[in-house]
C-alpha atoms as a PDB file:
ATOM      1  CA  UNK A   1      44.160  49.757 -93.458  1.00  0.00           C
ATOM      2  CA  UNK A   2      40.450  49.028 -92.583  1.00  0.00           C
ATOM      3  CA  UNK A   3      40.226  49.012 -88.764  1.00  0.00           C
ATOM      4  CA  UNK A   4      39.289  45.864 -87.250  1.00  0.00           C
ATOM      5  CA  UNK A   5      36.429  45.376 -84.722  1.00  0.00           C
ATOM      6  CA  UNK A   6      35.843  43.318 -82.217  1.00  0.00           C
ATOM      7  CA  UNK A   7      33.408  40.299 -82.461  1.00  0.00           C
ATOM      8  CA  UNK A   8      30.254  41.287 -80.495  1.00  0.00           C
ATOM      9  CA  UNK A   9      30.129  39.865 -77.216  1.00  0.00           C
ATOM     10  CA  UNK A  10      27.063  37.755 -77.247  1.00  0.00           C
ATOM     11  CA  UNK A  11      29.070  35.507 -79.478  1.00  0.00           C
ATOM     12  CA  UNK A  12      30.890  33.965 -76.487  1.00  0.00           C
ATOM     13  CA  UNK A  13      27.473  33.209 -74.627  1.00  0.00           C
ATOM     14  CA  UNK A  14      26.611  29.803 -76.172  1.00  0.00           C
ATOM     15  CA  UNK A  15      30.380  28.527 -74.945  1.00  0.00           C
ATOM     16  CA  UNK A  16      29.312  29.833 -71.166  1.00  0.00           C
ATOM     17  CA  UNK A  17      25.907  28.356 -71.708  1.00  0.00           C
ATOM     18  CA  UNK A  18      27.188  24.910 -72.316  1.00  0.00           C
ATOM     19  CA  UNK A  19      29.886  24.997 -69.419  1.00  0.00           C
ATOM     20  CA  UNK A  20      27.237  26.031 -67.710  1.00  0.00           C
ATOM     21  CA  UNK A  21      24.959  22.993 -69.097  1.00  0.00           C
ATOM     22  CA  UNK A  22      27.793  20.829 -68.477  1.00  0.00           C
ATOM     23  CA  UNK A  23      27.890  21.836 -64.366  1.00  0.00           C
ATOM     24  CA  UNK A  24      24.041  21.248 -64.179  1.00  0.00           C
ATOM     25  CA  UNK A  25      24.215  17.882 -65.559  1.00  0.00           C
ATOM     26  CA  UNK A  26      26.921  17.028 -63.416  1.00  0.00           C
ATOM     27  CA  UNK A  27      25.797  18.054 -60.328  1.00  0.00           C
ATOM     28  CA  UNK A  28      22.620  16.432 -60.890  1.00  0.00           C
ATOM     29  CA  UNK A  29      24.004  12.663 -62.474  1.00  0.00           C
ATOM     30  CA  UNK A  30      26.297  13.225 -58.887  1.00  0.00           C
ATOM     31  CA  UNK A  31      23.397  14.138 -56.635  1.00  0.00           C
ATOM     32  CA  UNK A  32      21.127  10.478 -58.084  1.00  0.00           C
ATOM     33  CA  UNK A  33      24.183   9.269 -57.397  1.00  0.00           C
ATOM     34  CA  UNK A  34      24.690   9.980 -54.118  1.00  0.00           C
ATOM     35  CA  UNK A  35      20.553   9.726 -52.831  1.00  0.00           C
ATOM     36  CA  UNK A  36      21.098   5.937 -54.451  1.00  0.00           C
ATOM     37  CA  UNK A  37      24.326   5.563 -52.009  1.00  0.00           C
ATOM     38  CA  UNK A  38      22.293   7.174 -49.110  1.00  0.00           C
ATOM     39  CA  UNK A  39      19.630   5.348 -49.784  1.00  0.00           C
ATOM     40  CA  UNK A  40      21.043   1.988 -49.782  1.00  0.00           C
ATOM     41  CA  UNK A  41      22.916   3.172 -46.492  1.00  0.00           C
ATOM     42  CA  UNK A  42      19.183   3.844 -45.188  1.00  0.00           C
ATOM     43  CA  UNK A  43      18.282   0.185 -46.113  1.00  0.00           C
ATOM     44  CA  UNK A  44      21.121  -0.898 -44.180  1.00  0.00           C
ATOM     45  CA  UNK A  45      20.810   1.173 -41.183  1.00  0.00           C
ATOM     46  CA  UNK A  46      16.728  -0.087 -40.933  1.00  0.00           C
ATOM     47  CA  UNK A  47      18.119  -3.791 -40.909  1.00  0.00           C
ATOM     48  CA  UNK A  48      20.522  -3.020 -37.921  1.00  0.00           C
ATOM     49  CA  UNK A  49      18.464  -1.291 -35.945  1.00  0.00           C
ATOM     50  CA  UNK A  50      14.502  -2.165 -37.422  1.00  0.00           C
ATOM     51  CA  UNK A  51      11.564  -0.039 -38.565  1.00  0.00           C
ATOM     52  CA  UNK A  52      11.073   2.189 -36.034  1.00  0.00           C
ATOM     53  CA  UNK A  53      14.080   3.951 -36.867  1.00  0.00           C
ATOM     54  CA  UNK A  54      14.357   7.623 -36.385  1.00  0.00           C
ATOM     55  CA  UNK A  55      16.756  10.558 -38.911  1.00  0.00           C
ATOM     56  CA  UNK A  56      19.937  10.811 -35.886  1.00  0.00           C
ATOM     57  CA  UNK A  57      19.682   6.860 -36.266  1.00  0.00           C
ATOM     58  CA  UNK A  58      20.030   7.035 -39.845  1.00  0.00           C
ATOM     59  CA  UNK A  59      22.838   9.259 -39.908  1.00  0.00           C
ATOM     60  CA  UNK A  60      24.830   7.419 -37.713  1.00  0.00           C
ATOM     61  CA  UNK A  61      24.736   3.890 -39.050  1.00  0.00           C
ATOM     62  CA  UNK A  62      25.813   5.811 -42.386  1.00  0.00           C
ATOM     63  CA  UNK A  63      28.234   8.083 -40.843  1.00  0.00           C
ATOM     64  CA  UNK A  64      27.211  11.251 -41.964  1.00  0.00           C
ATOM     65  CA  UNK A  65      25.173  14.358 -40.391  1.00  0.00           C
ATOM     66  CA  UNK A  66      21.321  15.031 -40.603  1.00  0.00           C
ATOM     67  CA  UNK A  67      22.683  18.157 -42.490  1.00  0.00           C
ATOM     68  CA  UNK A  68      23.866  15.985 -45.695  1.00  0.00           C
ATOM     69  CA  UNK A  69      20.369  14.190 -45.406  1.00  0.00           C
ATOM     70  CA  UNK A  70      18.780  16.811 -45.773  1.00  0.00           C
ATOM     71  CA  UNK A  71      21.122  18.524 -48.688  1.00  0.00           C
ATOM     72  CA  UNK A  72      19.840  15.226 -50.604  1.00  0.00           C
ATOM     73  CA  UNK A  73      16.075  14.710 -49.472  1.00  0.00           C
ATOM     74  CA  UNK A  74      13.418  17.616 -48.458  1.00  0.00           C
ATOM     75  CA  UNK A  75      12.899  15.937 -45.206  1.00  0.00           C
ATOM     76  CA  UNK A  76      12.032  12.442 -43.835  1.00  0.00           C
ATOM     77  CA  UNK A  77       9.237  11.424 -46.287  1.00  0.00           C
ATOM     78  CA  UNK A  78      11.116  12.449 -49.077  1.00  0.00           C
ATOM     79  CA  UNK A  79      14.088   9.767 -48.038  1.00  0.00           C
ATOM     80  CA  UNK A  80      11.111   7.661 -46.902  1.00  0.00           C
ATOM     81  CA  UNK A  81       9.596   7.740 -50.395  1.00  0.00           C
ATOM     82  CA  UNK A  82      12.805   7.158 -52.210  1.00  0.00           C
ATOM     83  CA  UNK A  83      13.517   4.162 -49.834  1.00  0.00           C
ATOM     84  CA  UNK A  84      10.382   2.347 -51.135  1.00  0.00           C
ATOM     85  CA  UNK A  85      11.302   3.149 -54.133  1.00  0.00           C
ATOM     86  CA  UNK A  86      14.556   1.065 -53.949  1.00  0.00           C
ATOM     87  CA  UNK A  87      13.077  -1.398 -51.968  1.00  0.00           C
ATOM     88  CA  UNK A  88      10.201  -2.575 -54.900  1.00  0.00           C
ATOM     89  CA  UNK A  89      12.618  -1.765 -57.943  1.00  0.00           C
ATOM     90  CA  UNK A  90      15.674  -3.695 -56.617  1.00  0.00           C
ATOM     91  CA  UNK A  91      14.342  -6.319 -53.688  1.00  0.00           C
ATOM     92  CA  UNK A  92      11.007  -6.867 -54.216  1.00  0.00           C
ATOM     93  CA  UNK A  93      10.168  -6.571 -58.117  1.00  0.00           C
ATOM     94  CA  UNK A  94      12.861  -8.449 -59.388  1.00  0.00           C
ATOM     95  CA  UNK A  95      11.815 -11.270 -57.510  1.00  0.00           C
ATOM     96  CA  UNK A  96       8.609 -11.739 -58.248  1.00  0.00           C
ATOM     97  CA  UNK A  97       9.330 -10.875 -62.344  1.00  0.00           C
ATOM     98  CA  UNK A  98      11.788 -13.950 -61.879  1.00  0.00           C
ATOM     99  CA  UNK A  99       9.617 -16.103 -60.091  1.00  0.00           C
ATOM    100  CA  UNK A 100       6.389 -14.911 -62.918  1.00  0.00           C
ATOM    101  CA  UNK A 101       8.776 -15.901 -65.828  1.00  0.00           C
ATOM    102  CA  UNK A 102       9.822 -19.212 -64.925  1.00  0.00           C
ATOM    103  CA  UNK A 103       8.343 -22.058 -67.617  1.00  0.00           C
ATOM    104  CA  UNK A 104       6.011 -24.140 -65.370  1.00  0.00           C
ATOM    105  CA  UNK A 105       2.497 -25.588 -65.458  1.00  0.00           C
ATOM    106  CA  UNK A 106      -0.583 -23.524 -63.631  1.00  0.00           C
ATOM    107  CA  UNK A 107      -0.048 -24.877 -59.849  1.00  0.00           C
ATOM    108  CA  UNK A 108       3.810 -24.658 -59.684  1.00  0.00           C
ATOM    109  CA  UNK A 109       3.666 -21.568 -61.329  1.00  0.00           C
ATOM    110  CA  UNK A 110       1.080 -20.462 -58.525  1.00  0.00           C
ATOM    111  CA  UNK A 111       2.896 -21.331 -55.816  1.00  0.00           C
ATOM    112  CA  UNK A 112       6.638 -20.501 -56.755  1.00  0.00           C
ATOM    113  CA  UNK A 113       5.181 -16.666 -57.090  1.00  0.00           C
ATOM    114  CA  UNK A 114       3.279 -16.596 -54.184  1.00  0.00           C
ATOM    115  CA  UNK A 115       6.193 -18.067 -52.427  1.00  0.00           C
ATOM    116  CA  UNK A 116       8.763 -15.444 -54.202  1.00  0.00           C
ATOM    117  CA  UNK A 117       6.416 -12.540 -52.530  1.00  0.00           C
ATOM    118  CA  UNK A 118       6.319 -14.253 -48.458  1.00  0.00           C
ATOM    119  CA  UNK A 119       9.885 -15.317 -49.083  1.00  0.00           C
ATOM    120  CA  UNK A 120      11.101 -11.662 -50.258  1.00  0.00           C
ATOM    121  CA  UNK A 121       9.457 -10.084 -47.691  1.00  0.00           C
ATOM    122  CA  UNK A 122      10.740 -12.905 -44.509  1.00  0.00           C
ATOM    123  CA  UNK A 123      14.050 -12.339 -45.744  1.00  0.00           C
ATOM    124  CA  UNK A 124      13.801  -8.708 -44.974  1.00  0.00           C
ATOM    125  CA  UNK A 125      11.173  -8.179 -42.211  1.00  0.00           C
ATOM    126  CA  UNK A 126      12.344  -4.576 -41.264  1.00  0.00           C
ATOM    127  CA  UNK A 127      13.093  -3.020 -44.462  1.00  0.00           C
ATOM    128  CA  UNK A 128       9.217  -4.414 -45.393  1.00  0.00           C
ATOM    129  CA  UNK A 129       8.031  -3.053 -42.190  1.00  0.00           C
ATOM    130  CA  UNK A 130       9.452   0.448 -42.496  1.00  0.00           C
ATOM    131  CA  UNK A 131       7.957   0.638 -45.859  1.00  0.00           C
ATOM    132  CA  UNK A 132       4.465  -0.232 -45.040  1.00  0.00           C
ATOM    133  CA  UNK A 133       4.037   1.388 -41.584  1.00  0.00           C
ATOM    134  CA  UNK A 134       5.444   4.429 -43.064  1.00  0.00           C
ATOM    135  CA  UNK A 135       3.552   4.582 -46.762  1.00  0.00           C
ATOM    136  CA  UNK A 136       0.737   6.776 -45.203  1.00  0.00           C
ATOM    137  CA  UNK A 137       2.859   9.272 -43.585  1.00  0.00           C
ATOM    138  CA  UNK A 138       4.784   9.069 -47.395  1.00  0.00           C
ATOM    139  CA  UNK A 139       4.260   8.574 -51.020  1.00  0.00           C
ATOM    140  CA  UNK A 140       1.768   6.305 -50.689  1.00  0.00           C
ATOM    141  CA  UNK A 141       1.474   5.845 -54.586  1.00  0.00           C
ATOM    142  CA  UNK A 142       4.790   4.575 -54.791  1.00  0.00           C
ATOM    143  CA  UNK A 143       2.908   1.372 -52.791  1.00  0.00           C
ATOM    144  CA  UNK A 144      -0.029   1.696 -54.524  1.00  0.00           C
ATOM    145  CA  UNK A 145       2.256   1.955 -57.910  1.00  0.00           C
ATOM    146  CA  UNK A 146       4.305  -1.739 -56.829  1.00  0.00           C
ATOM    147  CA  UNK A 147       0.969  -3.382 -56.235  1.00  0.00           C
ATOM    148  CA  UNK A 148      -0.538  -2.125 -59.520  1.00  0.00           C
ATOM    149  CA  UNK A 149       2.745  -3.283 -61.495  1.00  0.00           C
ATOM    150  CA  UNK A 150       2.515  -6.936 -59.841  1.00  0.00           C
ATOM    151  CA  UNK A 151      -1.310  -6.870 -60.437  1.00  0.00           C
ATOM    152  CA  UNK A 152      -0.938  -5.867 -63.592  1.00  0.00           C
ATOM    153  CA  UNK A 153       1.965  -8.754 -63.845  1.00  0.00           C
ATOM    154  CA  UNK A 154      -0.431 -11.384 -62.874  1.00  0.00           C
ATOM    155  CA  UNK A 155      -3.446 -10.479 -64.998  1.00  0.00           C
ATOM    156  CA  UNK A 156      -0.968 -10.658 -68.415  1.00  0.00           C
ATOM    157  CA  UNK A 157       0.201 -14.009 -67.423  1.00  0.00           C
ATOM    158  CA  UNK A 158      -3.325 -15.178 -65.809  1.00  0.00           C
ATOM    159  CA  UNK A 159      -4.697 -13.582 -69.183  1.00  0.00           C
ATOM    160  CA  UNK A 160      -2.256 -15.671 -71.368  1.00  0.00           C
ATOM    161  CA  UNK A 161      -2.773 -18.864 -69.650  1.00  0.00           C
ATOM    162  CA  UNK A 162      -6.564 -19.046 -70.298  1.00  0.00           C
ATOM    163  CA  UNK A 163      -6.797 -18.044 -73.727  1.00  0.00           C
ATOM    164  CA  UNK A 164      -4.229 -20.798 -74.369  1.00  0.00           C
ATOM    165  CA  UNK A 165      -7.272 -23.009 -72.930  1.00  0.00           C
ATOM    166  CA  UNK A 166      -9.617 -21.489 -75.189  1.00  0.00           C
ATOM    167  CA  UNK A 167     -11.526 -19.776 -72.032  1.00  0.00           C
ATOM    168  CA  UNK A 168     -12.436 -16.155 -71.078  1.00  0.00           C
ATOM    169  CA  UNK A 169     -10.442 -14.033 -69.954  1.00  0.00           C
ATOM    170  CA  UNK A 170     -12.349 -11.183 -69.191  1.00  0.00           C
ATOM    171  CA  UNK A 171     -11.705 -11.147 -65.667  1.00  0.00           C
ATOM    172  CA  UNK A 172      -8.186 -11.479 -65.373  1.00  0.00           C
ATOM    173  CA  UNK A 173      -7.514  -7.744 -64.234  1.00  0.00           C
ATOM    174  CA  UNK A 174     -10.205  -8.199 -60.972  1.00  0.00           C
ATOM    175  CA  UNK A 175      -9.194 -11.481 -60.437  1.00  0.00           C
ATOM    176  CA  UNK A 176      -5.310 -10.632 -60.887  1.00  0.00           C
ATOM    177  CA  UNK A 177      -5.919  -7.734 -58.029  1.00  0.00           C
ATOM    178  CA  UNK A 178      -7.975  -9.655 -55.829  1.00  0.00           C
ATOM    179  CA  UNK A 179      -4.948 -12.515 -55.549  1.00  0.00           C
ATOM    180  CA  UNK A 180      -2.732  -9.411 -54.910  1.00  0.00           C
ATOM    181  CA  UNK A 181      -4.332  -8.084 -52.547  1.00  0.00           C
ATOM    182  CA  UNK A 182      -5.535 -10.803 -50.569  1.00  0.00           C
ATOM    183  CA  UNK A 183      -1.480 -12.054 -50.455  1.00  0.00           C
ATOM    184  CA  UNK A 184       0.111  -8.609 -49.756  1.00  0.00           C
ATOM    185  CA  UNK A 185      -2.788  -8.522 -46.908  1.00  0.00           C
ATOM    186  CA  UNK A 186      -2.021 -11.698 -45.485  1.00  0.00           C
ATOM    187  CA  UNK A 187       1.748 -11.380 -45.658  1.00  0.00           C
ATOM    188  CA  UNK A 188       1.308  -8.091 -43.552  1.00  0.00           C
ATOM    189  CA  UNK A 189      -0.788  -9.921 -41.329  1.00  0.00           C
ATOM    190  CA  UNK A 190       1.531 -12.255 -41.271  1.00  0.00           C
ATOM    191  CA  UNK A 191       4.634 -10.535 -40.876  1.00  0.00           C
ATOM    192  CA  UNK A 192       3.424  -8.240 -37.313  1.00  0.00           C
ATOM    193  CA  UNK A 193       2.476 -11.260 -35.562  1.00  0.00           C
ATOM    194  CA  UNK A 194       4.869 -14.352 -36.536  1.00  0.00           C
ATOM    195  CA  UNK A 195       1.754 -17.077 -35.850  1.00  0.00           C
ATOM    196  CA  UNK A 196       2.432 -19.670 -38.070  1.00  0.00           C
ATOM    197  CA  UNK A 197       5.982 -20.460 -40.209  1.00  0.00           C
ATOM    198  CA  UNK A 198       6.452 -18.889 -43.803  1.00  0.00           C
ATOM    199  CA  UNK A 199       5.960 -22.563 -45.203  1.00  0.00           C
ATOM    200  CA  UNK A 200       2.658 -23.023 -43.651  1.00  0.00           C
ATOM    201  CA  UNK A 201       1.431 -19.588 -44.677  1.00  0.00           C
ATOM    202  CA  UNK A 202       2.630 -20.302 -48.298  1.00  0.00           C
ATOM    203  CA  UNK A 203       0.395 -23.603 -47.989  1.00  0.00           C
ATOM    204  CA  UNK A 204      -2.549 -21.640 -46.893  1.00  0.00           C
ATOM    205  CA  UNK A 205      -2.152 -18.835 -49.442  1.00  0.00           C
ATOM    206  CA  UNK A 206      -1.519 -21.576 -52.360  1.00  0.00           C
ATOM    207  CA  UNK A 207      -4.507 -23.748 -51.207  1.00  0.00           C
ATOM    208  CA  UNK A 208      -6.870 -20.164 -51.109  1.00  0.00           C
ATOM    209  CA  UNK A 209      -5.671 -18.891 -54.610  1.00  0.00           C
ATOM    210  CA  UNK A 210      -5.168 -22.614 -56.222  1.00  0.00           C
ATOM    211  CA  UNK A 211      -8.982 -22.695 -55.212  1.00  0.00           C
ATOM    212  CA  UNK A 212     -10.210 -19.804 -56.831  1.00  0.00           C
ATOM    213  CA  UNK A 213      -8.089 -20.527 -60.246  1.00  0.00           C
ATOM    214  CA  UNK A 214      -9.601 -24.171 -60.368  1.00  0.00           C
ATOM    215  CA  UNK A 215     -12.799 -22.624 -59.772  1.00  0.00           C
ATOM    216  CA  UNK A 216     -12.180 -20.121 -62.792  1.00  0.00           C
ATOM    217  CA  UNK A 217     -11.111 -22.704 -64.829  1.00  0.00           C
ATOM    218  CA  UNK A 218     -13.980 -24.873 -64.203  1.00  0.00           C
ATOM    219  CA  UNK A 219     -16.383 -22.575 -65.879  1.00  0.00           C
ATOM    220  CA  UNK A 220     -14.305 -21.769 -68.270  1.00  0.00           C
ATOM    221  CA  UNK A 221     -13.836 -18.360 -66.845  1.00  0.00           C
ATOM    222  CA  UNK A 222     -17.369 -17.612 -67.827  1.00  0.00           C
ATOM    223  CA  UNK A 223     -19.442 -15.688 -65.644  1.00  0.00           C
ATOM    224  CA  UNK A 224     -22.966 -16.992 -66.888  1.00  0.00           C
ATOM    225  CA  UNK A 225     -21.496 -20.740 -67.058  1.00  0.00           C
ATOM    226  CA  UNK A 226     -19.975 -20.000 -63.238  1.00  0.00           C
ATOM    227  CA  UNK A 227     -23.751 -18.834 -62.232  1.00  0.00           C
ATOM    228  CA  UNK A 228     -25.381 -21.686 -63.864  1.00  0.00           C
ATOM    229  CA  UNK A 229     -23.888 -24.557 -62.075  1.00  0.00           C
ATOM    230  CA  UNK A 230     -24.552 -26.043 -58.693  1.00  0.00           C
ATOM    231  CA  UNK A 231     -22.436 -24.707 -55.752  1.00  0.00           C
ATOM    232  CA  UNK A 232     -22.045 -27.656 -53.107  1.00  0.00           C
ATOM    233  CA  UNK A 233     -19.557 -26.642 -50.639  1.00  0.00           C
ATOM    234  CA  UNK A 234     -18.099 -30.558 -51.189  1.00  0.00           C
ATOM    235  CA  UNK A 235     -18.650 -32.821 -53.929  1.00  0.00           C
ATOM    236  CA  UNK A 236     -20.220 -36.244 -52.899  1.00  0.00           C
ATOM    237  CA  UNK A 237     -17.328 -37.882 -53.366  1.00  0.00           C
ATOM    238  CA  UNK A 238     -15.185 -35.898 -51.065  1.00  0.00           C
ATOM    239  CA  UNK A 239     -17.492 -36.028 -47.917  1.00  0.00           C
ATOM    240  CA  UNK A 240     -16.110 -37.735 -44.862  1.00  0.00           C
END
């Protein structure tokens, strides 16, 4: 009889390798998993007890130890980071998408977005707070990164809107980041001090940005035809 031999052993290696595939994947769909849950804990432990909130705070509104905090995040920027994270993908962005998409004319479509953002960010003072006072000390591109993506947002549907009127759009990026920035600006402003109500700062804002797309549109979003015409601060007709 011819003797028989035993397969080689590097045959059973791909089995072990995908076991050991398997455990990897595992362990890392279950730790995303569990930063998410931690993370949405951290959200809720900043609303109890506001932004100035410290790691031992954290822990104990979510009832574990700094130790599992720090099995999950590299230290306190790292959760910081992944909080703003949350915060613009699930609170903040989906608002203002929502608000961008509805089917309205020019000025309603103006100020339902502008009052999406101060609305958004009155509903949850202290989550915005920790995010902002704490985006140097972070990621501060994750900020940056939100601001582009509703820029961004803005100059599409700015962009949209004026070729439908047969006008340039060549400036709808600057333009689109200057109304940006000037409302994420004034909300912050807004938002430390508490001067005025969220109505009356969603007046002001509308009135400011209303302004400048009127302008726009009155020289056909041309630079040249913008230069060429008179700038009175008021026209005749509106003088007291």
């Amino acid at each position: 009889m011819p003797e028989t031999t035993s397969p080689p052993a590097a045959a059973a290696a791909p089995t072990a390798v995908t076991k050991q595939d398997g455990r990897k994947r595992r362990w890392h769909e279950h730790k995303i998993a569990r930063r998410e849950e931690l993370v949405d804990g951290t959200i809720t432990a900043i609303r109890t007890r506001g932004h100035d909130i410290g790691m031992d705070e954290i822990a104990a509104e979510i009832g574990v130890s700094k130790t599992v905090l720090y099995r999950y995040f590299t230290d306190k920027n790292d959760l910081t980071t992944a909080t703003m994270m949350r915060y613009v993908e699930k609170i903040l962005a989906p608002r203002i998408y929502a608000a961008v998409a509805e089917d309205l004319g020019e000025y309603e479509l103006t100020r339902v977005a502008i009052s999406a953002y101060v609305e958004t960010v009155a509903e949850d003072p202290e989550v915005y707070l920790y995010v902002m006072t704490n985006s140097a000390s972070a990621n501060r591109d994750v900020v940056a990164d939100s601001e582009r993506m509703i820029a961004e947002l803005v100059a599409t549907v700015l962009g949209e809107r004026l070729r439908l009127l047969e006008m340039d759009s060549g400036g709808s990026v600057p333009w689109a980041y200057g109304i940006v920035g000037a409302i994420q600006l004034a909300t912050h402003w807004w938002i430390s001090n508490k001067s005025m109500t969220a109505e009356d700062l969603i007046d002001y804002l509308t009135m400011m940005v209303w302004g400048g797309i009127t302008g726009i549109a009155g020289a056909a979003g041309s630079p040249g035809r913008f230069r060429s015409q008179p700038h009175p601060l008021l026209a005749e007709n509106a003088r007291p």
